[in-house]
PDB file of N, CA and C in Angstrom:
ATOM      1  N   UNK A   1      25.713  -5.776  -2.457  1.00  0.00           N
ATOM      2  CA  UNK A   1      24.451  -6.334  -2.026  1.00  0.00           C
ATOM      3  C   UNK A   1      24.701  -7.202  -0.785  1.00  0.00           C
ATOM      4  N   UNK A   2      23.749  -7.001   0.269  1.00  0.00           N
ATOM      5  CA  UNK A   2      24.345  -7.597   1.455  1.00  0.00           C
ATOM      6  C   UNK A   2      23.712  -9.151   1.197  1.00  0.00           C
ATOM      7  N   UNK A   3      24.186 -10.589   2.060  1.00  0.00           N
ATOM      8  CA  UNK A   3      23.833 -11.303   1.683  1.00  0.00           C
ATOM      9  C   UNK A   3      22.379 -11.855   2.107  1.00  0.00           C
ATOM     10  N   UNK A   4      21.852 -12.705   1.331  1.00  0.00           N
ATOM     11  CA  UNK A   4      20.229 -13.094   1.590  1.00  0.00           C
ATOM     12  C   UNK A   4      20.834 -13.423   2.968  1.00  0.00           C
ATOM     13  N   UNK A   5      19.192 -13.568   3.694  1.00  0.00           N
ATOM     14  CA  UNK A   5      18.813 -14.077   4.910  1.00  0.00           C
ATOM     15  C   UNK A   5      18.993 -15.856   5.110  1.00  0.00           C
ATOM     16  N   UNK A   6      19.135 -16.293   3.958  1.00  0.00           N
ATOM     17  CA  UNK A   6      19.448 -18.224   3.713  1.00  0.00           C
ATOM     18  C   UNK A   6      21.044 -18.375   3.927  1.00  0.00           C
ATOM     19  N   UNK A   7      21.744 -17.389   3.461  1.00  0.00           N
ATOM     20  CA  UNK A   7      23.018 -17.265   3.097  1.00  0.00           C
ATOM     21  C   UNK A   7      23.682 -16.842   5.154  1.00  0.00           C
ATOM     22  N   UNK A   8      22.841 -16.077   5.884  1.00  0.00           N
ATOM     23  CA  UNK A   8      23.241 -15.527   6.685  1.00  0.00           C
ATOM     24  C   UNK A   8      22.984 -16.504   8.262  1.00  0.00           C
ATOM     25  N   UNK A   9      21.840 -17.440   7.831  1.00  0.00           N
ATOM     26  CA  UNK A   9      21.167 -18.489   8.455  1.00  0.00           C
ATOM     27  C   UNK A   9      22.284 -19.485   8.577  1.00  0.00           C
ATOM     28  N   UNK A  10      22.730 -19.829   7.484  1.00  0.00           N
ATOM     29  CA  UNK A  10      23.620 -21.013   7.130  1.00  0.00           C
ATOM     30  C   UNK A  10      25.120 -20.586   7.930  1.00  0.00           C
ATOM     31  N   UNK A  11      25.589 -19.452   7.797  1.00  0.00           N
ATOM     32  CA  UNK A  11      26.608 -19.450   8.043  1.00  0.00           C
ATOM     33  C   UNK A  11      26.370 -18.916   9.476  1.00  0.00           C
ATOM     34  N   UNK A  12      25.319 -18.720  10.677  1.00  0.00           N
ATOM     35  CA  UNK A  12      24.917 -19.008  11.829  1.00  0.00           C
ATOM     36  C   UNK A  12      25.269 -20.421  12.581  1.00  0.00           C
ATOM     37  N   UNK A  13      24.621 -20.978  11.346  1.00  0.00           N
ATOM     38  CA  UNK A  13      24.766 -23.027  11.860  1.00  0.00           C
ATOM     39  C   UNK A  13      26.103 -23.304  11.460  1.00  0.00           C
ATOM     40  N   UNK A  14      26.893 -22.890  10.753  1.00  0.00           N
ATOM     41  CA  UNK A  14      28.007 -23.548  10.373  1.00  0.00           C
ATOM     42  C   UNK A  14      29.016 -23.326  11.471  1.00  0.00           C
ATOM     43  N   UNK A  15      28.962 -21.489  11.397  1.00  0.00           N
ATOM     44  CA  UNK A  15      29.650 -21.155  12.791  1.00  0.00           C
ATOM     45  C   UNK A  15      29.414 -20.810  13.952  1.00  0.00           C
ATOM     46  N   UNK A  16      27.843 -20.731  14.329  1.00  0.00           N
ATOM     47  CA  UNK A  16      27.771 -20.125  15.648  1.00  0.00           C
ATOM     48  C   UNK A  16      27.389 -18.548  15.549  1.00  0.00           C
ATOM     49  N   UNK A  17      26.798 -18.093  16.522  1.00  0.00           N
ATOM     50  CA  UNK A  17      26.370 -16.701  16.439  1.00  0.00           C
ATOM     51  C   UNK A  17      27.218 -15.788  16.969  1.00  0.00           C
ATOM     52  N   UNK A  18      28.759 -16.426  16.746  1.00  0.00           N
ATOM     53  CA  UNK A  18      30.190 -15.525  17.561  1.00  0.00           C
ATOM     54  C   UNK A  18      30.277 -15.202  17.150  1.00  0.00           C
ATOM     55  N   UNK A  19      30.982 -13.456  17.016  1.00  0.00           N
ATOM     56  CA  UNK A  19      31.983 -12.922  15.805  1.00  0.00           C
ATOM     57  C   UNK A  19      33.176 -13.568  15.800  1.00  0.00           C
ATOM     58  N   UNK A  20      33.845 -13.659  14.478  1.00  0.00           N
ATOM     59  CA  UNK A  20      34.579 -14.802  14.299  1.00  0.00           C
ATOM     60  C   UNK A  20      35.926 -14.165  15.291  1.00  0.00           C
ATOM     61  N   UNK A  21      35.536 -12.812  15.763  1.00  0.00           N
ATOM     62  CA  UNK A  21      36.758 -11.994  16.364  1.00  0.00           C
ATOM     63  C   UNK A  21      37.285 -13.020  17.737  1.00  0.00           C
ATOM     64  N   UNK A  22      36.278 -13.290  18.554  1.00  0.00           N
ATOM     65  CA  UNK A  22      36.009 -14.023  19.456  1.00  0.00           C
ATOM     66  C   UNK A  22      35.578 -15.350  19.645  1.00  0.00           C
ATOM     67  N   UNK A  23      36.117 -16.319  18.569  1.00  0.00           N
ATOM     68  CA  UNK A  23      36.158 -17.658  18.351  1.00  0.00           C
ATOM     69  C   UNK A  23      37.062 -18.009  18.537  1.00  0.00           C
ATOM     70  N   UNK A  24      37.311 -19.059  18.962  1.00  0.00           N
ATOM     71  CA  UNK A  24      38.563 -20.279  19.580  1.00  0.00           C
ATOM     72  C   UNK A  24      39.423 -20.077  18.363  1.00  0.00           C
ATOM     73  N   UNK A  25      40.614 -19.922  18.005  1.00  0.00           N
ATOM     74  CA  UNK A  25      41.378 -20.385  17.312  1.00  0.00           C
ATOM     75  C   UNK A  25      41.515 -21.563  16.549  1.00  0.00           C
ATOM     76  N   UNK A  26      40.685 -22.477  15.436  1.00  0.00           N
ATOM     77  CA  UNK A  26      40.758 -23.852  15.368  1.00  0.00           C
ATOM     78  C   UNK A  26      41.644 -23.734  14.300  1.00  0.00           C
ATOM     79  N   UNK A  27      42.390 -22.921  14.033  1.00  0.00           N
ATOM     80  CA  UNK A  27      44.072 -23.322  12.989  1.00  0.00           C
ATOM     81  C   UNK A  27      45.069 -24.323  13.905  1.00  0.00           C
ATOM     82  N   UNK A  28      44.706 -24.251  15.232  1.00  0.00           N
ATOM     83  CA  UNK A  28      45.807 -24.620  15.890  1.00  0.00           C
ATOM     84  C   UNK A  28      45.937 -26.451  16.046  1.00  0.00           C
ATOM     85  N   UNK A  29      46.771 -26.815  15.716  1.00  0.00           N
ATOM     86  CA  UNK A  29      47.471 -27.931  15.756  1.00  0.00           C
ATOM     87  C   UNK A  29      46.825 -28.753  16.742  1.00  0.00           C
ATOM     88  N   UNK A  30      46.809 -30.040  16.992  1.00  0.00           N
ATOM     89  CA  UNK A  30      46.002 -30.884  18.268  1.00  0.00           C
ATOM     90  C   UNK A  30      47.319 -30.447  19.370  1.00  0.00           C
ATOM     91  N   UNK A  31      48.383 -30.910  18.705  1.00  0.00           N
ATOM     92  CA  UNK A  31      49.701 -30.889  19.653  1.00  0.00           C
ATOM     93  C   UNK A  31      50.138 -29.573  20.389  1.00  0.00           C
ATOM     94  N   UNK A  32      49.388 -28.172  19.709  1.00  0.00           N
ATOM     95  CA  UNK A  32      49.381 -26.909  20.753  1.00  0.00           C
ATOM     96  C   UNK A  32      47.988 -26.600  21.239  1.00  0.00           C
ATOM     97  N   UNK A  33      47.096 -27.669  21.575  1.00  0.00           N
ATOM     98  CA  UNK A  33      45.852 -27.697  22.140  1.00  0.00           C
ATOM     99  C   UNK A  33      46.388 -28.399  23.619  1.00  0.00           C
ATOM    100  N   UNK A  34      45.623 -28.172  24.663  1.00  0.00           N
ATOM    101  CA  UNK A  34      45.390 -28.775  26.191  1.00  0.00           C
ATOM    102  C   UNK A  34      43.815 -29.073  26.307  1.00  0.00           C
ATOM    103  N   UNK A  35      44.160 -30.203  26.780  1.00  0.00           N
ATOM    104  CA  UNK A  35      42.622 -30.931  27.020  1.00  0.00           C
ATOM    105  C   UNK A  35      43.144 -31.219  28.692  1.00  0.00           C
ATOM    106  N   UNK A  36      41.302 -30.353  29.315  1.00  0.00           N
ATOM    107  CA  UNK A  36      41.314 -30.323  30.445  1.00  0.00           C
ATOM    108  C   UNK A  36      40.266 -31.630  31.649  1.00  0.00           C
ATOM    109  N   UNK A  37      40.571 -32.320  32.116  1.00  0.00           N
ATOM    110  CA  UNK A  37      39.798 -32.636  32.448  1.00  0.00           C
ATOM    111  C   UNK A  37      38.859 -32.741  33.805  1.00  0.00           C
ATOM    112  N   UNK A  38      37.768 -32.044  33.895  1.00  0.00           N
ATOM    113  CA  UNK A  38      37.283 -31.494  35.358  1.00  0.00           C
ATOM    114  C   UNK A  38      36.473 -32.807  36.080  1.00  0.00           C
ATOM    115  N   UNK A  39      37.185 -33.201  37.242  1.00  0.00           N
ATOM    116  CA  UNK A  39      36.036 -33.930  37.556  1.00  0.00           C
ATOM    117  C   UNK A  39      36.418 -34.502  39.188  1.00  0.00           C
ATOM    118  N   UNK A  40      36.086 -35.617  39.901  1.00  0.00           N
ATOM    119  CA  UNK A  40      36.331 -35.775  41.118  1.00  0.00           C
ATOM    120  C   UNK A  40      36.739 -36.995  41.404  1.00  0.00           C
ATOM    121  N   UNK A  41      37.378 -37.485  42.682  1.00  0.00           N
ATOM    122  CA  UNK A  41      37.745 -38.825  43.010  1.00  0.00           C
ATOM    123  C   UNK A  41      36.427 -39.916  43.313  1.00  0.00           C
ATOM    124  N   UNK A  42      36.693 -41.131  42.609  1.00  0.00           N
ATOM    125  CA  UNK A  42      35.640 -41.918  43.054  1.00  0.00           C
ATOM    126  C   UNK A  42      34.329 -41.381  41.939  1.00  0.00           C
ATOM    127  N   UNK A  43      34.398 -40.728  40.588  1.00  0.00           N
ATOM    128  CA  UNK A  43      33.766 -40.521  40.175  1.00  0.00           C
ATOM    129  C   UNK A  43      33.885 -41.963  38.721  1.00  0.00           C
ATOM    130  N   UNK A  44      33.199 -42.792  38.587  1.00  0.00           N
ATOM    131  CA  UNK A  44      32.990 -43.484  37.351  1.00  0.00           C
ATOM    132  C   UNK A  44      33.271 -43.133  36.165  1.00  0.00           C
ATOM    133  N   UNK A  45      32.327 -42.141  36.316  1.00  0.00           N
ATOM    134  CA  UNK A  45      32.211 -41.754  34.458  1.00  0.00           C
ATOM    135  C   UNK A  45      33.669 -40.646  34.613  1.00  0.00           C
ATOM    136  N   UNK A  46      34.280 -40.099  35.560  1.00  0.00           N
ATOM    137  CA  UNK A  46      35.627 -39.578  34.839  1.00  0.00           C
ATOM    138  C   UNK A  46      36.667 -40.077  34.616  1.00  0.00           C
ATOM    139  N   UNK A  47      36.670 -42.011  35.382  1.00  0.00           N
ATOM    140  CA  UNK A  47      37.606 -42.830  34.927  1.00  0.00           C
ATOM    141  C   UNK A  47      37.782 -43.381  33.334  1.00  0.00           C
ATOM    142  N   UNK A  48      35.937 -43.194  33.143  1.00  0.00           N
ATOM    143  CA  UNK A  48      35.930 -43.170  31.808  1.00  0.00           C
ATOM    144  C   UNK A  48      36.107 -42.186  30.681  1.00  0.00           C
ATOM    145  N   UNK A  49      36.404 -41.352  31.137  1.00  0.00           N
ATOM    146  CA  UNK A  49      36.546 -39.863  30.890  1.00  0.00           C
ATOM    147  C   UNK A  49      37.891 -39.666  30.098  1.00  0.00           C
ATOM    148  N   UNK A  50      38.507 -40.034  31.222  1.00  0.00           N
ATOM    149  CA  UNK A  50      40.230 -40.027  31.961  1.00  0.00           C
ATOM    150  C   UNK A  50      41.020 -40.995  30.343  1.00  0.00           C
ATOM    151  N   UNK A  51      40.232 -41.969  30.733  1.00  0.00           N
ATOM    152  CA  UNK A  51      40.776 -43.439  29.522  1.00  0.00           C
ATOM    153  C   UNK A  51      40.901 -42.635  27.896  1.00  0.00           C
ATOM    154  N   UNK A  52      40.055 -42.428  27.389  1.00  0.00           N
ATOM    155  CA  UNK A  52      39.596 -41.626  26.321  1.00  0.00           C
ATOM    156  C   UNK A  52      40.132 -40.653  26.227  1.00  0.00           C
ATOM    157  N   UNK A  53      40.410 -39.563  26.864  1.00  0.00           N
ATOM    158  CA  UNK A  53      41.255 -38.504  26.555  1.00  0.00           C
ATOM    159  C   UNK A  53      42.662 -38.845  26.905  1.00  0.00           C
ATOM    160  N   UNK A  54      43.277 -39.660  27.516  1.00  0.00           N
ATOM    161  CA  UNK A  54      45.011 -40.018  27.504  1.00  0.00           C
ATOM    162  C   UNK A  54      44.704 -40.926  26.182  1.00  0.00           C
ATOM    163  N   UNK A  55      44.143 -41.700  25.830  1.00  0.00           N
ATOM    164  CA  UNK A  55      44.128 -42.135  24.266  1.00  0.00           C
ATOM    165  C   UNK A  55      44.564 -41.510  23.253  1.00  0.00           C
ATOM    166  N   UNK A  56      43.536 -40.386  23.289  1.00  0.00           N
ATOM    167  CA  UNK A  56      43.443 -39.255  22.119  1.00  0.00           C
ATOM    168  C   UNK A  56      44.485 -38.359  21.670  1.00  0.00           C
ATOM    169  N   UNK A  57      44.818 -37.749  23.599  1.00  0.00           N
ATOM    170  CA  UNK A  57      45.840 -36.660  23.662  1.00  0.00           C
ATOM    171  C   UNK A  57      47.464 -37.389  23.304  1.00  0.00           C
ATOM    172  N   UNK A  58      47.186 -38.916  23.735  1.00  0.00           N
ATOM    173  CA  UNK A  58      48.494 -39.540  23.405  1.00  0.00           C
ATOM    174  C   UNK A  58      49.007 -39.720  21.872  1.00  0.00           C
ATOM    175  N   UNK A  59      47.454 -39.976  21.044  1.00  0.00           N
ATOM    176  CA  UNK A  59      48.151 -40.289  19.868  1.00  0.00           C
ATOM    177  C   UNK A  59      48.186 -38.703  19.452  1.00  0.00           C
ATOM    178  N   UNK A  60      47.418 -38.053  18.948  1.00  0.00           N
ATOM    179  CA  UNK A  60      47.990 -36.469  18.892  1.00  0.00           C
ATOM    180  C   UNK A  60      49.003 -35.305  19.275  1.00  0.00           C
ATOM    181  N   UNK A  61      49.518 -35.589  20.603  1.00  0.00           N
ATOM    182  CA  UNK A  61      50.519 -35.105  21.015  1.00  0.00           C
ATOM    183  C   UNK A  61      49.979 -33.684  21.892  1.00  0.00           C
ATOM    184  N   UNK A  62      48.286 -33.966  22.099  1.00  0.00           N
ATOM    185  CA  UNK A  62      47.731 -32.693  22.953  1.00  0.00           C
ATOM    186  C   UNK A  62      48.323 -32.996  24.431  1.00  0.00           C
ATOM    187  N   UNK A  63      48.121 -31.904  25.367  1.00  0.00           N
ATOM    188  CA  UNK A  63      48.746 -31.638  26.590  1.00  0.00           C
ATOM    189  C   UNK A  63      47.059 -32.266  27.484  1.00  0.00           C
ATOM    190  N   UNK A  64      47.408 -32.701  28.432  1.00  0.00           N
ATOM    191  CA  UNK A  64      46.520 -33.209  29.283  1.00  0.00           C
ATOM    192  C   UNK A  64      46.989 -33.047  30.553  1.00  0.00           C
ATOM    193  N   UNK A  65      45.463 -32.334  31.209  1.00  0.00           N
ATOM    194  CA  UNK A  65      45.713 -32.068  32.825  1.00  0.00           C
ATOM    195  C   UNK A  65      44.263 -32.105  33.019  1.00  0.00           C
ATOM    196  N   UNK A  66      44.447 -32.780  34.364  1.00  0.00           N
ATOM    197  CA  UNK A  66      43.334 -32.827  35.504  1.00  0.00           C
ATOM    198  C   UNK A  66      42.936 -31.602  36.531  1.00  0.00           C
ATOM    199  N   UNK A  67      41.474 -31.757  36.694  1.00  0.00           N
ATOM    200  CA  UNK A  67      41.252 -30.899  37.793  1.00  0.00           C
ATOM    201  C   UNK A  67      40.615 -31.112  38.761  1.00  0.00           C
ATOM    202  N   UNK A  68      40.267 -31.186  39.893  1.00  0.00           N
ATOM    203  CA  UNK A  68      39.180 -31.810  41.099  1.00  0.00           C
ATOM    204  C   UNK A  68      38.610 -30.667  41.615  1.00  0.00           C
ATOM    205  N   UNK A  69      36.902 -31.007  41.132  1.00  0.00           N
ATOM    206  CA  UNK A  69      36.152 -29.745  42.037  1.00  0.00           C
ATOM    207  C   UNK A  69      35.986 -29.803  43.322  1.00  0.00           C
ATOM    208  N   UNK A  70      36.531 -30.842  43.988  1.00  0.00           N
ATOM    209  CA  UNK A  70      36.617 -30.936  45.213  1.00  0.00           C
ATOM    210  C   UNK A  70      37.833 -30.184  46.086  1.00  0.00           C
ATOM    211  N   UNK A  71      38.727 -29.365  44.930  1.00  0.00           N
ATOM    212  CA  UNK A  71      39.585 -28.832  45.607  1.00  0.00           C
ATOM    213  C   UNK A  71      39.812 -27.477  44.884  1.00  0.00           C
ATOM    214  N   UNK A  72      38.985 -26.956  44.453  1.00  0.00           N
ATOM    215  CA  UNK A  72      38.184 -25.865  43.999  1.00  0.00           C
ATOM    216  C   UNK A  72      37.130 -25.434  43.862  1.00  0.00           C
ATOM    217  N   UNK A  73      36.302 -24.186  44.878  1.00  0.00           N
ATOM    218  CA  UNK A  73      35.328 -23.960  45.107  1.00  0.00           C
ATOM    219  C   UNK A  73      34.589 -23.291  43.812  1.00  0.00           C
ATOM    220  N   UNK A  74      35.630 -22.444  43.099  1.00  0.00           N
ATOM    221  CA  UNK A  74      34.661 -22.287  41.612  1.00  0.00           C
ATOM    222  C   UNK A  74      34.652 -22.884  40.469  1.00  0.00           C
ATOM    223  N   UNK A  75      35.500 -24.528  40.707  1.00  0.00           N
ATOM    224  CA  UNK A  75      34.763 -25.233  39.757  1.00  0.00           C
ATOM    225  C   UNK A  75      33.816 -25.980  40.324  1.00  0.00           C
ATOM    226  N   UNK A  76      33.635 -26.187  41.336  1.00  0.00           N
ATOM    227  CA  UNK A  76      33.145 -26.942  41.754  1.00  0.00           C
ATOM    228  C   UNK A  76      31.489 -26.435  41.345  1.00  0.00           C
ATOM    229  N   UNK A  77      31.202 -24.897  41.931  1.00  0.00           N
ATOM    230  CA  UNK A  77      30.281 -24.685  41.557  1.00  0.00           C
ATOM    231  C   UNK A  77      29.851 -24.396  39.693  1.00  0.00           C
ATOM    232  N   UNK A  78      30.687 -24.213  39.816  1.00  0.00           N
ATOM    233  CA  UNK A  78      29.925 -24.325  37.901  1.00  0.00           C
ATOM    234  C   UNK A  78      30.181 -25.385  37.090  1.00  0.00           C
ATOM    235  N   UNK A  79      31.105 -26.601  37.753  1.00  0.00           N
ATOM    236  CA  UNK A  79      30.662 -28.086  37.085  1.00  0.00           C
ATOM    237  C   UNK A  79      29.926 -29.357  38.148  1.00  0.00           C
ATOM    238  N   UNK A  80      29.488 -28.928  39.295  1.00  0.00           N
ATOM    239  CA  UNK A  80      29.291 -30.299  40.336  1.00  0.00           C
ATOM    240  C   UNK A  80      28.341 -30.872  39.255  1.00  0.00           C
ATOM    241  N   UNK A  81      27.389 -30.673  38.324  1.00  0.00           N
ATOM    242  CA  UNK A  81      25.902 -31.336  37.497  1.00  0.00           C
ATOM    243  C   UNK A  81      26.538 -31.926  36.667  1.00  0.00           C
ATOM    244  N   UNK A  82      27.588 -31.777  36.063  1.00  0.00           N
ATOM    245  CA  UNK A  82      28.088 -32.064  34.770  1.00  0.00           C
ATOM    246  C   UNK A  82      28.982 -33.057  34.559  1.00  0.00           C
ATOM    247  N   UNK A  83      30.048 -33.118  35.899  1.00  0.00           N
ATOM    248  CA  UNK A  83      31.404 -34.239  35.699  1.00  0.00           C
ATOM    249  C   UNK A  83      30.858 -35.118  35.076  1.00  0.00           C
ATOM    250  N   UNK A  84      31.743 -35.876  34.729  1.00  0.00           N
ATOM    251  CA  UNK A  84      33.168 -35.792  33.956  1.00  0.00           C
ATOM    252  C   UNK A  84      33.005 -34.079  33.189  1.00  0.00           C
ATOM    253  N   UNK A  85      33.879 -33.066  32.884  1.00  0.00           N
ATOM    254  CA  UNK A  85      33.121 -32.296  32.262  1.00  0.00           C
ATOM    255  C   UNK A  85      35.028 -32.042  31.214  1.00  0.00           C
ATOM    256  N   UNK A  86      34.888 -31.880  29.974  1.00  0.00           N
ATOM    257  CA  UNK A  86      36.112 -32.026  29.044  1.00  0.00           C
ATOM    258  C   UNK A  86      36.330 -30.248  28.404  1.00  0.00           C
ATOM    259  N   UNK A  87      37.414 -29.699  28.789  1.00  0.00           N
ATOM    260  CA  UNK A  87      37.686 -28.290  28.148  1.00  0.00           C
ATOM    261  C   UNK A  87      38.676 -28.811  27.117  1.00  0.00           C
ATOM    262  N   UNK A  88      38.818 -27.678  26.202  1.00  0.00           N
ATOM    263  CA  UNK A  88      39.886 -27.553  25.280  1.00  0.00           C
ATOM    264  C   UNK A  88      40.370 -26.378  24.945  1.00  0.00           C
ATOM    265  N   UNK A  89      41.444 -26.649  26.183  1.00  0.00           N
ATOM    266  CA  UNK A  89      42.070 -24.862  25.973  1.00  0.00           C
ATOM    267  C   UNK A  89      41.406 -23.944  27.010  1.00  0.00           C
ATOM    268  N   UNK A  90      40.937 -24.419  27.596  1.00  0.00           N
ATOM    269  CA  UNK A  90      39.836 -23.910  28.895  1.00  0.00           C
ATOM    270  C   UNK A  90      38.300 -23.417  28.552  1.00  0.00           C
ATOM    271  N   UNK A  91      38.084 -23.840  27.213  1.00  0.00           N
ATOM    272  CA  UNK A  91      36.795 -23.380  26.838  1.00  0.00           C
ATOM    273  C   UNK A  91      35.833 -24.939  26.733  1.00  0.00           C
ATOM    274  N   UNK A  92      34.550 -25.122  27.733  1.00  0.00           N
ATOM    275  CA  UNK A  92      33.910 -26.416  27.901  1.00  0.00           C
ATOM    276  C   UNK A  92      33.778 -27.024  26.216  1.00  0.00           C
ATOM    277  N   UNK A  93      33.953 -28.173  26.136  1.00  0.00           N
ATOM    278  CA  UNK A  93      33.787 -28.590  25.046  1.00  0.00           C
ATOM    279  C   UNK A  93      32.738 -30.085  25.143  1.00  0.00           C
ATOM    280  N   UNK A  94      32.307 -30.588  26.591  1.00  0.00           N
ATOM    281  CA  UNK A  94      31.740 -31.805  26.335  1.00  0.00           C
ATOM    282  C   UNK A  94      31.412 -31.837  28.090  1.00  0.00           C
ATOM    283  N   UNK A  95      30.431 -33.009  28.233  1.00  0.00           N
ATOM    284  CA  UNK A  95      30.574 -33.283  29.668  1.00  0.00           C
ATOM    285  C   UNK A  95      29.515 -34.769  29.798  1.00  0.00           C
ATOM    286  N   UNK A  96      29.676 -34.994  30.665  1.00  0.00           N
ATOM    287  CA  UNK A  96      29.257 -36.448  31.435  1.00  0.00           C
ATOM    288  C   UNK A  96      30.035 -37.903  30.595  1.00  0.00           C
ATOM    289  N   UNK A  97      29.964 -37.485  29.536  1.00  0.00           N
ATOM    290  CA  UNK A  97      30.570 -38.934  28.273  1.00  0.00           C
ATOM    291  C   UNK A  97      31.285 -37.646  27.445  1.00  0.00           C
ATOM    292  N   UNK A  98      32.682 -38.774  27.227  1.00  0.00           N
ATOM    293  CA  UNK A  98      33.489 -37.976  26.029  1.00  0.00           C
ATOM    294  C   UNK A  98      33.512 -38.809  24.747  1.00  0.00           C
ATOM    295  N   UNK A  99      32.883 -38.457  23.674  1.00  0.00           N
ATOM    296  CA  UNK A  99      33.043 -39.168  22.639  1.00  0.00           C
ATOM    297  C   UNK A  99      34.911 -39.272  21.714  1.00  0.00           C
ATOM    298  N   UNK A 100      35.214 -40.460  21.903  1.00  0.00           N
ATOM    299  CA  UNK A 100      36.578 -40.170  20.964  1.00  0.00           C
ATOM    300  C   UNK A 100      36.159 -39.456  20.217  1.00  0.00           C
ATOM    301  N   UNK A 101      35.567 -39.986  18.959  1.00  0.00           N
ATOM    302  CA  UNK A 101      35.631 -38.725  17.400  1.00  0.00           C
ATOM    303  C   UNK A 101      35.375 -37.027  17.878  1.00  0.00           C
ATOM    304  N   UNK A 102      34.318 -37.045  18.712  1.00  0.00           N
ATOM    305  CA  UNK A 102      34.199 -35.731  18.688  1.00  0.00           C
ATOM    306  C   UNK A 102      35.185 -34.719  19.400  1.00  0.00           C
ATOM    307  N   UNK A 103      36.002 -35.511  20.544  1.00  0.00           N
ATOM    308  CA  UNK A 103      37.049 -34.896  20.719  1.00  0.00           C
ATOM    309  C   UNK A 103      38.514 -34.939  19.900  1.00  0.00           C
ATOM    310  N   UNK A 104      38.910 -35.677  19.115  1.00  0.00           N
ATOM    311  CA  UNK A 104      39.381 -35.812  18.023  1.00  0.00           C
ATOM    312  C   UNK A 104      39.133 -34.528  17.160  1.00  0.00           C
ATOM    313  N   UNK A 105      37.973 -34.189  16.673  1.00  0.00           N
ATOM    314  CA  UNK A 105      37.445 -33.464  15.973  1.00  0.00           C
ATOM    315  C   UNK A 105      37.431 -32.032  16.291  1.00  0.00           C
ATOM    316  N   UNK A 106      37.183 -31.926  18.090  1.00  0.00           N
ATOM    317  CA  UNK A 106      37.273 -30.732  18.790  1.00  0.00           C
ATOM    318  C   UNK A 106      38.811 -30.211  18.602  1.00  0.00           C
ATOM    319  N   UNK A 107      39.702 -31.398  18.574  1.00  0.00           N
ATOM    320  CA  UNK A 107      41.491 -30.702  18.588  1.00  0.00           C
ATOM    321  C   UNK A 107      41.860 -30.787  17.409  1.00  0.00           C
ATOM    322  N   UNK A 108      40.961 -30.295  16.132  1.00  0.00           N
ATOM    323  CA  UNK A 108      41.439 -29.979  14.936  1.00  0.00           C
ATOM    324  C   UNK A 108      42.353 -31.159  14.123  1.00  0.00           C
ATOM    325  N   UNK A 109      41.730 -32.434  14.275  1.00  0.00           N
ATOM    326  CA  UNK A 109      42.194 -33.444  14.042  1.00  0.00           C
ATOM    327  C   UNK A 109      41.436 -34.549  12.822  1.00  0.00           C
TER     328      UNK A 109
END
C-alpha cells in the first residue's frame, strides 16, 4: 500500500522535495565539512560573518576559506544581493547574518 498523502507531506517538510539520491551528504562529520565564506572587502556584515564561522569551524575542526566577489565575476554575479553569503561544501547554506546554532547544525553538529 503506497503511503497516505499526510505521510508523504511530512516527509516533504522533513526533507525537502530532493530525491534523497541528490542530497548533501549529512553523515559527514563537521571536521570533513568546508565552510565557505563569500563576500567582499570593507563589507560589515562579513566581518561579522567572518567572526562566527572561525568560532564554529575552530571548535569543530571544519575547514574554512574565503572568497571575494570582487575578484570573481561569477560570484559576484550570483551573490552581489546577498553578502555575507555562507556555503557548506559549496552548496549556499545562509546569507546576510550567520546564525551560530544554525550553522553548527548545518555541519552535522
Amino acid at each position: 500500500m503506497p503511503p497516505s498523502l499526510t505521510t508523504r507531506i511530512r516527509r516533504v517538510a522533513h526533507n525537502g522535495p530532493v530525491s534523497p539520491l541528490l542530497r548533501r551528504d549529512t553523515k559527514k562529520k563537521p571536521a570533513e565539512r568546508t565552510v565557505t565564506l563569500v563576500g567582499k572587502p570593507g563589507c560589515h556584515l562579513c566581518d561579522e560573518a567572518r567572526e562566527v564561522i572561525l568560532k564554529v569551524t575552530g571548535e569543530l575542526g571544519a575547514a574554512f576559506e574565503e572568497k571575494d566577489i570582487t575578484q570573481d565575476e561569477e560570484l559576484y554575479r550570483t551573490y552581489w544581493e546577498q553578502i555575507p553569503v555562507t556555503l557548506i561544501d559549496g552548496e549556499q547554506h545562509d546569507f546576510w547574518r550567520v546564525d551560530e546554532r544554525r550553522l553548527r547544525a548545518g555541519l552535522g553538529a
